[in-house]
Protein backbone atom coordinates (compact mmCIF):
# COMPACT_ATOMS: atom_id res chain seq x y z
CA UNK A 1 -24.18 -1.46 38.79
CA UNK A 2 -22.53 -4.60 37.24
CA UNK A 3 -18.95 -3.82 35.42
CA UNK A 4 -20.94 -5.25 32.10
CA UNK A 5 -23.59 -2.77 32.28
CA UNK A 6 -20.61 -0.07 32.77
CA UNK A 7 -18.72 -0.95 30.20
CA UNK A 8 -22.19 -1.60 27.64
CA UNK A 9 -22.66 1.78 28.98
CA UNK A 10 -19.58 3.64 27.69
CA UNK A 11 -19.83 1.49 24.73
CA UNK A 12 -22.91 3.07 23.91
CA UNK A 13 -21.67 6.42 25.04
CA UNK A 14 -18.80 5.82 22.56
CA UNK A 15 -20.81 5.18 19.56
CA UNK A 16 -23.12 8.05 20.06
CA UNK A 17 -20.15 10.02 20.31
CA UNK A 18 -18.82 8.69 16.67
CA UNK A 19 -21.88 9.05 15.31
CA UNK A 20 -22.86 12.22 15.57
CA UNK A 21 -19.65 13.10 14.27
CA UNK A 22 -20.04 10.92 11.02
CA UNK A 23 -23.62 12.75 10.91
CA UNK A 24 -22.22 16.23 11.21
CA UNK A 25 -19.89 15.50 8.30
CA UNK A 26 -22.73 14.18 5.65
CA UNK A 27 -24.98 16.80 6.82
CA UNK A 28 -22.20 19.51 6.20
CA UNK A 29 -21.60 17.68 2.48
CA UNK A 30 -24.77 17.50 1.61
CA UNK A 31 -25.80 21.30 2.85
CA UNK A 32 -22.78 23.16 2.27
CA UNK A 33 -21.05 24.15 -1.08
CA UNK A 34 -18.67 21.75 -2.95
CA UNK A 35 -16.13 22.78 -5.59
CA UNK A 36 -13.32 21.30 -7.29
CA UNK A 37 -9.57 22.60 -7.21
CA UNK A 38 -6.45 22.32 -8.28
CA UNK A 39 -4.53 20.85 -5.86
CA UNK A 40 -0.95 19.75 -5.75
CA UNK A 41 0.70 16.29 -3.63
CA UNK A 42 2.78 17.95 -0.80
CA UNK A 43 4.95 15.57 1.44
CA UNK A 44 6.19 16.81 4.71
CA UNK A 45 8.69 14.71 6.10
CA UNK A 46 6.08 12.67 8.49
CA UNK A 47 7.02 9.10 8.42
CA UNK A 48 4.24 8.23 10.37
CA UNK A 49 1.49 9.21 7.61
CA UNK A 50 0.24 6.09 6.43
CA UNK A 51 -1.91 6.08 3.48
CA UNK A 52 -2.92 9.83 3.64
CA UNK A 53 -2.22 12.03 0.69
CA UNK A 54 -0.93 15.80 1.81
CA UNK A 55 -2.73 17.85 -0.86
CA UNK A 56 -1.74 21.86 -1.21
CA UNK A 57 -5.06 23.39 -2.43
CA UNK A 58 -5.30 26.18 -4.90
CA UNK A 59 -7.36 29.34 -3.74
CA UNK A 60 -8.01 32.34 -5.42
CA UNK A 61 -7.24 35.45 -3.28
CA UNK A 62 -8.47 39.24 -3.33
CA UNK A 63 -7.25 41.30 -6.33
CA UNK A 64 -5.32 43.31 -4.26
CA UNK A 65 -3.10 40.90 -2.86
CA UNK A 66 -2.50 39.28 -6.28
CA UNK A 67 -1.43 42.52 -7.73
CA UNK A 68 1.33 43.10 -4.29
CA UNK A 69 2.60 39.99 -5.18
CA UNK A 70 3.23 40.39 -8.82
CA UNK A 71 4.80 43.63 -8.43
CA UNK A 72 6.81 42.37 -5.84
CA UNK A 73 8.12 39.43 -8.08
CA UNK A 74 8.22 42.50 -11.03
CA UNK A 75 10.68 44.47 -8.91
CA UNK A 76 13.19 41.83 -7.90
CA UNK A 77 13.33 39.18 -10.36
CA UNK A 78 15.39 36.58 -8.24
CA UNK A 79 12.50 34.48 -6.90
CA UNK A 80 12.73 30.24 -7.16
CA UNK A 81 10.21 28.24 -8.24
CA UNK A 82 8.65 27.13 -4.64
CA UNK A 83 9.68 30.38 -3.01
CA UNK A 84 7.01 31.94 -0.83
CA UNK A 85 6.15 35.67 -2.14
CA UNK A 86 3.44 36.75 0.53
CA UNK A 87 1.85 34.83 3.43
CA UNK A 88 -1.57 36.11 5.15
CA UNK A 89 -3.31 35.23 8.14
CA UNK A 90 -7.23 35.25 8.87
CA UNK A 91 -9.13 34.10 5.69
CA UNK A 92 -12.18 32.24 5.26
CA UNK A 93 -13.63 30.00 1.69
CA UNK A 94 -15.92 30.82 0.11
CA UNK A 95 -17.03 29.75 -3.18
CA UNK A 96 -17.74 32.35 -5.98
CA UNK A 97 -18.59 31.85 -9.81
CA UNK A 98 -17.17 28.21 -9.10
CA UNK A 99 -14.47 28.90 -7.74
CA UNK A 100 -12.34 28.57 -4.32
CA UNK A 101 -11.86 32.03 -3.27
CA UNK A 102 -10.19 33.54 0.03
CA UNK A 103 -11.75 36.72 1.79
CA UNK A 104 -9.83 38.48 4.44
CA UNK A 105 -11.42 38.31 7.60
CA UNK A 106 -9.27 39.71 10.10
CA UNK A 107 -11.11 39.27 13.04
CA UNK A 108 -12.92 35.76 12.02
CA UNK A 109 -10.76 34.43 9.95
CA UNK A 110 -9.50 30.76 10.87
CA UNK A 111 -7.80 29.93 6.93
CA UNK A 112 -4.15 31.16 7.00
CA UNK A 113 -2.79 31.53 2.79
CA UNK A 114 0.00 32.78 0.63
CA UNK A 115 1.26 33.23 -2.72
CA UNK A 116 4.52 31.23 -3.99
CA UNK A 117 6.07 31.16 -7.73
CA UNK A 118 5.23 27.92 -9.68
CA UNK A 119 5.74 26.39 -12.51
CA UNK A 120 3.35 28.18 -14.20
CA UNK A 121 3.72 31.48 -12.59
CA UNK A 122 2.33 33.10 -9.08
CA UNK A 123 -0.02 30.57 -7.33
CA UNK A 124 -2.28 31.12 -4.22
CA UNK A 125 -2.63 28.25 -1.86
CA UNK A 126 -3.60 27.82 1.38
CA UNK A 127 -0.85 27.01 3.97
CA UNK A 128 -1.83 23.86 5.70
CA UNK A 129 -2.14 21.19 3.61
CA UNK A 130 -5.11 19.10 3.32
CA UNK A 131 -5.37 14.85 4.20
CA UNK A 132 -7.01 12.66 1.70
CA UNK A 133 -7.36 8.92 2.67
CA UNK A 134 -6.04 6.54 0.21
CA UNK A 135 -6.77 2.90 -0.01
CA UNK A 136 -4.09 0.49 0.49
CA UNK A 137 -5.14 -1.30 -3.15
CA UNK A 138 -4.57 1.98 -4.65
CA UNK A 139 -1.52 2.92 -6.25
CA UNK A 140 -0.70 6.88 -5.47
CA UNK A 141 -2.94 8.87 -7.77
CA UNK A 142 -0.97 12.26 -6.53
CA UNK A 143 2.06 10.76 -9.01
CA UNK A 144 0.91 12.73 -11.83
CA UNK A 145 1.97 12.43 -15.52
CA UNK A 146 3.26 15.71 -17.43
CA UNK A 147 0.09 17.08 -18.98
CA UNK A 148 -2.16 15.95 -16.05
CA UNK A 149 -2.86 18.17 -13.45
CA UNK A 150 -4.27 17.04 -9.96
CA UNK A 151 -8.03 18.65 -8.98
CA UNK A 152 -9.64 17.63 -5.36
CA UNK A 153 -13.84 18.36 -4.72
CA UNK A 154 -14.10 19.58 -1.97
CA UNK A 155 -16.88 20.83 0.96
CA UNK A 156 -16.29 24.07 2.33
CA UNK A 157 -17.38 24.39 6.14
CA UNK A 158 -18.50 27.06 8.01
CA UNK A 159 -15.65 27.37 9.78
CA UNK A 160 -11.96 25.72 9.38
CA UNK A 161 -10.29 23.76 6.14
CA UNK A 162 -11.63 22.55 3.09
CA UNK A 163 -12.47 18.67 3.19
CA UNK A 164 -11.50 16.47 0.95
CA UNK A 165 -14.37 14.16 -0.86
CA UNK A 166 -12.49 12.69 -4.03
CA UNK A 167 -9.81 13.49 -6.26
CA UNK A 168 -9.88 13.52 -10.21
CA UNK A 169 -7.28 14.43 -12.91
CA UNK A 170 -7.98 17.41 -15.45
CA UNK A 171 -6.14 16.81 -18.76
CA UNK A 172 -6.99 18.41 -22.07
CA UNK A 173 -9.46 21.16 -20.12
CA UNK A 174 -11.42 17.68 -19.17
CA UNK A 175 -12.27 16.65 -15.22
CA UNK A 176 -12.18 12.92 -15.04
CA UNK A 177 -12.99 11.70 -11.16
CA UNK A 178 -11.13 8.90 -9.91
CA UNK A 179 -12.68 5.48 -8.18
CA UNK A 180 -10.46 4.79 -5.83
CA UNK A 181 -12.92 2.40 -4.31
């Protein structure tokens, strides 16, 4: 065989390779649930991050686990805003009444959450930030103003993370998407 019909060859082998992953990912949007949630900008010190957004997502978690953590915070009264109250392993997303929600799932579970004190009181979120891709026209919509708070839509998968689709700003109890084309 010729080296150009080798390397046409892996070219081709290459593409079908990328494009069944592209596929996979607009099947999975299209099929599985979406939902929009609060997220919050999260930098970790990665200087090598480009135009990618680290977004902390919002979950709800089981009643049970909310009301540990409160009483926890009730009992010792010396927590910082940021502090981590509870961390738990082996979740998965669903979505429920229109909301993100996080089931245990101890022996399935791949989604890994916690509870930390914000501004606004006790907030579940899951641990590993999310990437969203922003273009290099765009100035950095995750620079909020006060007033203004930061929602993502999102596709929850089978299995793994929430992904990212677009990101909007909620102010006055109103949703307003963002082009970031």
């Amino acid at each position: 065989m010729k080296p150009l019909y080798k390397g046409l060859t892996i070219a081709v082998v290459h593409l079908l390779i990328v494009s069944s992953l592209g596929a996979k990912l607009l099947i999975d949007r299209a099929a599985r649930p979406r939902v929009w949630v609060r997220a919050a900008s999260y930098d970790p010190d990665t200087p090598l991050r480009g135009r990618y957004a680290s977004l902390q997502i919002n979950v709800d978690i089981p009643p049970e686990k909310q009301a540990a953590c409160e009483k926890i915070l009730d009992q010792t009264k010396q927590h910082h805003v940021g502090e981590w109250i509870g961390n738990y392993p082996s979740g998965r997303l669903e979505v429920r009444e229109g909301k993100l929600v996080v089931i245990d799932d101890p022996c399935c579970g791949e989604i890994n959450y916690g509870s930390r004190l914000g501004p606004n009181g006790l907030q579940s979120v899951l641990s590993t930030p999310v990437a969203f891709y922003l273009p290099e026209h765009v100035p950095d919509p995750t620079i909020g103003k006060p007033g203004r708070e930061l929602w993502v839509e999102v596709t929850i998968p089978r299995k793994g993370p929430p992904r990212p689709i677009r990101l909007g700003y909620k102010e006055n109890g109103k949703l307003t998407p963002l082009d970031l084309r």
